[in-house]
Protein backbone atom coordinates (compact mmCIF):
# COMPACT_ATOMS: atom_id res chain seq x y z
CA UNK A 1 -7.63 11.58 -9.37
CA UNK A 2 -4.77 10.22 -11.56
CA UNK A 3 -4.93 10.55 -14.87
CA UNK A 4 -2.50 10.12 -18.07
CA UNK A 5 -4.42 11.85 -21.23
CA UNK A 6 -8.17 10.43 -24.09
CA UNK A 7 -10.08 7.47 -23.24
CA UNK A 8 -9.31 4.26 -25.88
CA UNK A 9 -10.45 1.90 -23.49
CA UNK A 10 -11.15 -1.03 -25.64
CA UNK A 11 -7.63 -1.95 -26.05
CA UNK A 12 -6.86 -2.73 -22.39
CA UNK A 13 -5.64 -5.92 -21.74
CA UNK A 14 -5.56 -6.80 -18.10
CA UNK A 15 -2.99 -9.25 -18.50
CA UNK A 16 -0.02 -6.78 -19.53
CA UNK A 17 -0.70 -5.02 -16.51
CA UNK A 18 -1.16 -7.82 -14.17
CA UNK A 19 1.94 -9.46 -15.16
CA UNK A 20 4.30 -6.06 -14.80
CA UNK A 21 2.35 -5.32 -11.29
CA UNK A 22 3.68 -8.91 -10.41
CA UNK A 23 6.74 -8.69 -10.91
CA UNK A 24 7.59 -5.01 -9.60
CA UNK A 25 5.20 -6.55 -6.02
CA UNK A 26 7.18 -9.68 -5.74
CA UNK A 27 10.47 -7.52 -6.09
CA UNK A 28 9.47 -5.30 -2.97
CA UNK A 29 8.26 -8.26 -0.62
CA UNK A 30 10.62 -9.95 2.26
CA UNK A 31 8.56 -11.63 4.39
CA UNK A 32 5.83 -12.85 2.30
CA UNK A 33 8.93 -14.97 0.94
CA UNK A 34 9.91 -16.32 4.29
CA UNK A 35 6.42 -17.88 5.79
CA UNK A 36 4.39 -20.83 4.78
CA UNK A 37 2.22 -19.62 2.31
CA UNK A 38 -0.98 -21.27 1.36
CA UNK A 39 -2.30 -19.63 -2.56
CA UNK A 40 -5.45 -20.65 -4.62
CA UNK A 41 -6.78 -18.72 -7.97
CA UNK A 42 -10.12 -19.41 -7.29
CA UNK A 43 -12.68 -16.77 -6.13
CA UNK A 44 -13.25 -16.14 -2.54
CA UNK A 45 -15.03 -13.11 -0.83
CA UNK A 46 -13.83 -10.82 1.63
CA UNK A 47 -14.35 -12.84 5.66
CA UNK A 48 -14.55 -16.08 3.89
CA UNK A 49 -12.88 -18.16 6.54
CA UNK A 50 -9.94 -20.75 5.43
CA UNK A 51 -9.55 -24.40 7.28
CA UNK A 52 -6.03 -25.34 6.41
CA UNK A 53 -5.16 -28.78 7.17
CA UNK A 54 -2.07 -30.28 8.05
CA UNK A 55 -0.46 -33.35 9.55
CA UNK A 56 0.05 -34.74 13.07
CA UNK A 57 2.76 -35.87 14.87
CA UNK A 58 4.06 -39.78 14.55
CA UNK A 59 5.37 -42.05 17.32
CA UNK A 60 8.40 -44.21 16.49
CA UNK A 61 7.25 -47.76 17.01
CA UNK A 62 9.42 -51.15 17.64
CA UNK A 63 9.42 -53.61 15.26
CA UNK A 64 9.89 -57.15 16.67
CA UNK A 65 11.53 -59.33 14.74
CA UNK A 66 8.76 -61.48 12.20
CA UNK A 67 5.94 -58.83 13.66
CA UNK A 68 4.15 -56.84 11.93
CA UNK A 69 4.73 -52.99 11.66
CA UNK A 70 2.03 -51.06 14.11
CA UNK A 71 -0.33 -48.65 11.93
CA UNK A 72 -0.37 -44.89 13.06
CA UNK A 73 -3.21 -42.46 12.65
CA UNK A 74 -2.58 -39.24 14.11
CA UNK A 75 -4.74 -37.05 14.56
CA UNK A 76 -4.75 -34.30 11.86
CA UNK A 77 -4.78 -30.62 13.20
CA UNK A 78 -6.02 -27.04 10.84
CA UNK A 79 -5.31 -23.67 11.29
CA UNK A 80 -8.23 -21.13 10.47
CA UNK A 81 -6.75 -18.29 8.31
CA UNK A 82 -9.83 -15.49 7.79
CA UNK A 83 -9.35 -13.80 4.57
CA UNK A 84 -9.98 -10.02 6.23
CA UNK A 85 -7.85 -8.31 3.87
CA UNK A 86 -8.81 -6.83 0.99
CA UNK A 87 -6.26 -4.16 -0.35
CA UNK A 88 -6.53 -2.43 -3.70
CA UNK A 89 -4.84 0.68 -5.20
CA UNK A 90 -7.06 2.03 -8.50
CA UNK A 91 -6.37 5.42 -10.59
CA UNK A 92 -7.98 6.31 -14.15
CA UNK A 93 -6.14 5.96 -17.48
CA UNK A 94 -7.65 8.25 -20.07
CA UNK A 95 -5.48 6.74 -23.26
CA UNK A 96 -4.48 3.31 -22.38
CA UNK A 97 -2.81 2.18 -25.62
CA UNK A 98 -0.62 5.34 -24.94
CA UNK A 99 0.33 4.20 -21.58
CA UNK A 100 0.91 0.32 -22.87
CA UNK A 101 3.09 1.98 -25.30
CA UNK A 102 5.20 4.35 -23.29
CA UNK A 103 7.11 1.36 -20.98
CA UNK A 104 8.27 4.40 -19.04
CA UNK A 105 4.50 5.57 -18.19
CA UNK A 106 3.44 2.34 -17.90
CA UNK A 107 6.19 1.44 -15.15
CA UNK A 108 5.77 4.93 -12.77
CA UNK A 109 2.12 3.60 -12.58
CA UNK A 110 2.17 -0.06 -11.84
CA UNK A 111 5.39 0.53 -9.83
CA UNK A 112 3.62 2.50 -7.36
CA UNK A 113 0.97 0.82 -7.27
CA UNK A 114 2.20 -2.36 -6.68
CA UNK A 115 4.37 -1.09 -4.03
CA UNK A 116 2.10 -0.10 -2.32
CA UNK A 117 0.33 -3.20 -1.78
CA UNK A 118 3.71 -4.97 -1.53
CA UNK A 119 4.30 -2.53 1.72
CA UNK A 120 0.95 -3.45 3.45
CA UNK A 121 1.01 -7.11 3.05
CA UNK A 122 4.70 -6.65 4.48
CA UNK A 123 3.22 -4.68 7.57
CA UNK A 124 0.40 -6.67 8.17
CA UNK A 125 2.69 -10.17 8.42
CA UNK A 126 5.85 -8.35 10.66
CA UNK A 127 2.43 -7.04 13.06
CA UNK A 128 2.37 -11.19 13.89
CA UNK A 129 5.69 -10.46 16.50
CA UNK A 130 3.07 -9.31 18.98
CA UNK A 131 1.76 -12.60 19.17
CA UNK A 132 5.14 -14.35 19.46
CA UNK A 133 5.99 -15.28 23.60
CA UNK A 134 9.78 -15.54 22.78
CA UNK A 135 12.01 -12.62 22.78
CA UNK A 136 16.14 -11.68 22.57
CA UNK A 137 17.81 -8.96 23.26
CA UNK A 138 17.48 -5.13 25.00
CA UNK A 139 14.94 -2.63 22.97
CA UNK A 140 17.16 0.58 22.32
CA UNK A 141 20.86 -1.22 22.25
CA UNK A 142 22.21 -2.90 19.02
CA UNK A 143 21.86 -6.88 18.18
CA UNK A 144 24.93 -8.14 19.22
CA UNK A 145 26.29 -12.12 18.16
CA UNK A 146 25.53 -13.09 21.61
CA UNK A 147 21.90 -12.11 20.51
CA UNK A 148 22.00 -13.78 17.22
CA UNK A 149 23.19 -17.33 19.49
CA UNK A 150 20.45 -16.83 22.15
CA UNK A 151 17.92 -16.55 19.12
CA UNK A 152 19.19 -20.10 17.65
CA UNK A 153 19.49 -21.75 20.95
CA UNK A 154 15.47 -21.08 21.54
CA UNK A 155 14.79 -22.17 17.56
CA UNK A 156 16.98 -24.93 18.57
CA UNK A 157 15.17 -25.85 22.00
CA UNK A 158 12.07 -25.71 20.46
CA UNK A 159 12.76 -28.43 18.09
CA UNK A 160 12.56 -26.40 15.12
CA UNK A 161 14.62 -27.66 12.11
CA UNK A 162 17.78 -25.93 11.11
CA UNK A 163 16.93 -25.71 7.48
CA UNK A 164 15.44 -22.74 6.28
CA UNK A 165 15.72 -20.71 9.43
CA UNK A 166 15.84 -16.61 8.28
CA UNK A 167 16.92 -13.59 10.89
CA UNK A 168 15.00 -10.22 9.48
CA UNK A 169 16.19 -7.33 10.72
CA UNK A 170 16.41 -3.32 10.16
CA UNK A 171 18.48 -1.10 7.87
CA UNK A 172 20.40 0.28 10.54
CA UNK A 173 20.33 -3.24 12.54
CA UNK A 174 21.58 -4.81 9.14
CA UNK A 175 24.60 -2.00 9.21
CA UNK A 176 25.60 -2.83 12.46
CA UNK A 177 26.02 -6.20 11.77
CA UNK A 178 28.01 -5.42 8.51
CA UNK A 179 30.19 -3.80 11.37
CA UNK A 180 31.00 -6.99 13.33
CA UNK A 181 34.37 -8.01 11.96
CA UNK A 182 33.82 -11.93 12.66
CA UNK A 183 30.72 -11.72 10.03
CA UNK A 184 32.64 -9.81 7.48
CA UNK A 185 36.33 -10.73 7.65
CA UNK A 186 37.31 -12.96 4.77
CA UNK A 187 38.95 -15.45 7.12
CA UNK A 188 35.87 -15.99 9.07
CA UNK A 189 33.26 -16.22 6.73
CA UNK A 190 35.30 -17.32 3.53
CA UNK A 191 33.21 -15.55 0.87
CA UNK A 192 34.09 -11.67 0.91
CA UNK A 193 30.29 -11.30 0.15
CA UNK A 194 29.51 -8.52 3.26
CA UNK A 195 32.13 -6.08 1.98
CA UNK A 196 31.55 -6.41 -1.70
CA UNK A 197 27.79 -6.49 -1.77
CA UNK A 198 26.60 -5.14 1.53
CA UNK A 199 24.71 -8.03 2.77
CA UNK A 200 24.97 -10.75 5.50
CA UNK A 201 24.62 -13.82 3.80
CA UNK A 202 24.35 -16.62 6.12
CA UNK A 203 25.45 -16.79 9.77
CA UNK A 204 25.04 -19.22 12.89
CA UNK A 205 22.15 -20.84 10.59
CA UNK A 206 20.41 -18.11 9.49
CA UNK A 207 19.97 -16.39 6.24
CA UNK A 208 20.01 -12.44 7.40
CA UNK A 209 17.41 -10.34 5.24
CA UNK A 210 16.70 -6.40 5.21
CA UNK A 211 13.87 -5.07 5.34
CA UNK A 212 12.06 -1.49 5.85
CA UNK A 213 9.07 -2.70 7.47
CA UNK A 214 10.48 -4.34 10.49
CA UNK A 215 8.40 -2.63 13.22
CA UNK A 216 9.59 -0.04 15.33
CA UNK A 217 7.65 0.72 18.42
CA UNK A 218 7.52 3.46 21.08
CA UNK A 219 10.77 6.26 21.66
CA UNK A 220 13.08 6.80 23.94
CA UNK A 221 14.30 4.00 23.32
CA UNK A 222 12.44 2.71 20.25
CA UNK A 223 12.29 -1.03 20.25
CA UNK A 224 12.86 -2.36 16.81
CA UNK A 225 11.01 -6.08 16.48
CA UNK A 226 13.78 -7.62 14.26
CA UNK A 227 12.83 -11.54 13.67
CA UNK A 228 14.48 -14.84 13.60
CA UNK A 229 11.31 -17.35 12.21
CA UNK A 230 11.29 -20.43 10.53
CA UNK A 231 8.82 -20.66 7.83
CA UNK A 232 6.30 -22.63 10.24
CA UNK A 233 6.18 -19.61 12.13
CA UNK A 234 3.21 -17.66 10.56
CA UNK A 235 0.85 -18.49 7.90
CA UNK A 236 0.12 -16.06 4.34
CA UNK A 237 -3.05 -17.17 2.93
CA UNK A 238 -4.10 -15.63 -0.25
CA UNK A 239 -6.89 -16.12 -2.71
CA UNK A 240 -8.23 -14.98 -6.05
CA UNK A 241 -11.00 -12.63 -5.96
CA UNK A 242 -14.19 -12.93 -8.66
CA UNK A 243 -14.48 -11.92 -11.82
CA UNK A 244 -16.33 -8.36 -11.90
CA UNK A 245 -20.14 -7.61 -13.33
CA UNK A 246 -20.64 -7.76 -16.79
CA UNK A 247 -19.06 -4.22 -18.24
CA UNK A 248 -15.61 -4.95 -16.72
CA UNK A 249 -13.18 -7.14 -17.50
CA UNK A 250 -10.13 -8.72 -15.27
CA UNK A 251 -7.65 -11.40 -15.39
CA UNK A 252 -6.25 -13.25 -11.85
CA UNK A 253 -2.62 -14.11 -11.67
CA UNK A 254 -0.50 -15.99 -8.99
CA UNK A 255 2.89 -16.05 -8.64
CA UNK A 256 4.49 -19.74 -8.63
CA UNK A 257 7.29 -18.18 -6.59
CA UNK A 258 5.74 -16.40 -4.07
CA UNK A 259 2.35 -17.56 -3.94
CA UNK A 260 0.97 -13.61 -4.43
CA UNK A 261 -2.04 -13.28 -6.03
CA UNK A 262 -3.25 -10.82 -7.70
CA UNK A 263 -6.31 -9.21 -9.41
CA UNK A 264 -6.10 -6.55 -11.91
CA UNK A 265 -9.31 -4.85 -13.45
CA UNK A 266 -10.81 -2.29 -15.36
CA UNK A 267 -14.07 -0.42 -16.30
CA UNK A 268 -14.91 2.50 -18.52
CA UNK A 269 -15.80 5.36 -15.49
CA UNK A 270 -18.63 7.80 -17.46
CA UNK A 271 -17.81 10.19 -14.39
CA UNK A 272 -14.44 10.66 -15.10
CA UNK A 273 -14.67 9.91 -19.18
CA UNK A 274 -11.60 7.25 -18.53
CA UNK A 275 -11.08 4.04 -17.34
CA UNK A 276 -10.58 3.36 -14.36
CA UNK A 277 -7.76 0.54 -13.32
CA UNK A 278 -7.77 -1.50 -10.24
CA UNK A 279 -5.15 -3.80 -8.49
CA UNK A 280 -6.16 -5.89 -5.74
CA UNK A 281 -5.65 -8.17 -3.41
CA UNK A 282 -7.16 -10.81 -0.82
CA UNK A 283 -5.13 -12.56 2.34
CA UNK A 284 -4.97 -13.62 5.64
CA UNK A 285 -2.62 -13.92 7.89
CA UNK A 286 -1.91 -16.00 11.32
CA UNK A 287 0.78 -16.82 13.83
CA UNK A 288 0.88 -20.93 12.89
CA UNK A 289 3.44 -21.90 15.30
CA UNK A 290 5.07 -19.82 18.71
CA UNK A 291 8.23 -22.05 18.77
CA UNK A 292 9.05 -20.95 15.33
CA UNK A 293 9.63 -17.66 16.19
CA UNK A 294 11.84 -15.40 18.19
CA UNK A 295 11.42 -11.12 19.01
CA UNK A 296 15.29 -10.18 18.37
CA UNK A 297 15.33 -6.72 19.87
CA UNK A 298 17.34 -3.74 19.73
């Protein structure tokens, strides 16, 4: 088990800890950014089972001229989100002032940690592409911006709105694009920003992202699940978790930003003669709408 060096465990405060795991998780995250994202501090238990609400559609109605304006109730629709997620790194601390104190120590604990954590909830939101019925381009040859078009026009046949539409693809996938001159010449996009900072930007409506965990499945050829969503494509639910039994203490703490929320806790361990230091937390997620979302292959 982990360990840093003499048990002073009275001096822990959970809040120092929560707040640097925060920020180091929120820095590591893609796609927990990208969907809608539904976050509460209060306590919930693990298979507790979410009914998230939210409007129906409206009919546009004539108005004669000195009538009256015809009343709409439409019928409201939920989406059932089952918190069946409980993740949670822990390791023991033997002098916890000392590792407060040290920033350095302090870091190389919660960073891994909370990178950890920041990885699964990434893999367990890209595993939603399974569910999604719409697909572009060939598994084993590269996205092309033929691809990238085919992708909008289904976003754009499915009525989804322009705004806030993201394309999430691979490290390699994101290189190849880098390659094709039209997205990096200065002429053509205007900014200079793919050759000075290695990054997309924005193209044909969508905001290109990187990310590690895009799924890559089977060989020869491996077919690499890049994503074009809108936000309305998949649901993150997450909730606080409760406070622990007398003898430990704990603090909850959500992220305004990105809705993440997070438990950190601690209890003296008498088998290990340290305390021992948990991060945790609780989510569900859901596909929320199929339109929203397109398989971009390659």
């Amino acid at each position: 088990m982990a360990n840093v060096t003499t048990t002073v465990a009275q001096y822990f405060i959970p809040e120092i800890w929560a707040n640097r795991a925060l920020e180091v998780l929120k820095n590591n995250i893609v796609m927990a950014r990208l969907v809608t994202r539904d976050t509460d501090v209060a306590s919930f238990q693990v298979g507790d089972i979410l009914h998230i609400p939210y409007a129906g559609t409206f009919t546009a109605q004539d108005k004669e001229a000195d009538g009256t304006v015809t009343l709409q109730t439409p019928t409201d629709g939920e989406v059932q989100v089952t918190l069946d997620k409980h993740k949670e790194v822990s390791f023991l601390v033997e002098d916890v002032v000392k590792a407060q104190q040290n920033q350095s120590v302090m870091d190389r604990y919660i960073e891994s940690a909370a990178v950890a954590l920041a990885e699964q909830l990434e893999d367990d939101l890209f595993a939603l592409y399974s569910g999604l019925s719409q697909s572009v381009g060939t598994s084993g040859v590269d996205i092309t911006e033929d691809v990238i078009l085919s992708a909008k026009n289904k976003l754009d046949d499915g009525k989804i709105s322009r705004a806030n539409r993201h394309l999430i693809v691979s490290s390699g996938q994101e290189n190849v694009l880098l390659k094709i001159d039209r997205f990096t010449r200065f002429d053509a996009v205007g900014d200079g920003q793919a050759i000075r900072e290695g990054a997309i930007g924005r193209i044909h409506g969508f905001t290109v992202h990187m990310s590690q965990a895009v799924p890559e499945v089977g060989a020869a050829p491996v077919s690499v699940k890049n994503l074009a969503i809108h936000p309305q494509a998949f649901i993150l639910a997450m909730r606080g978790l409760p406070e622990p039994d007398e003898g430990a203490r704990s603090t909850v703490i959500r992220d305004p930003d990105s809705g993440i929320t997070m438990r950190v806790l601690y209890a003296y361990n008498p088998s290990y003669l340290g305390t021992q230091v948990t991060l945790d937390i609780l989510y569900g997620v859901k596909e929320l709408r199929d339109a929203a979302g397109v398989q971009v292959l390659s």
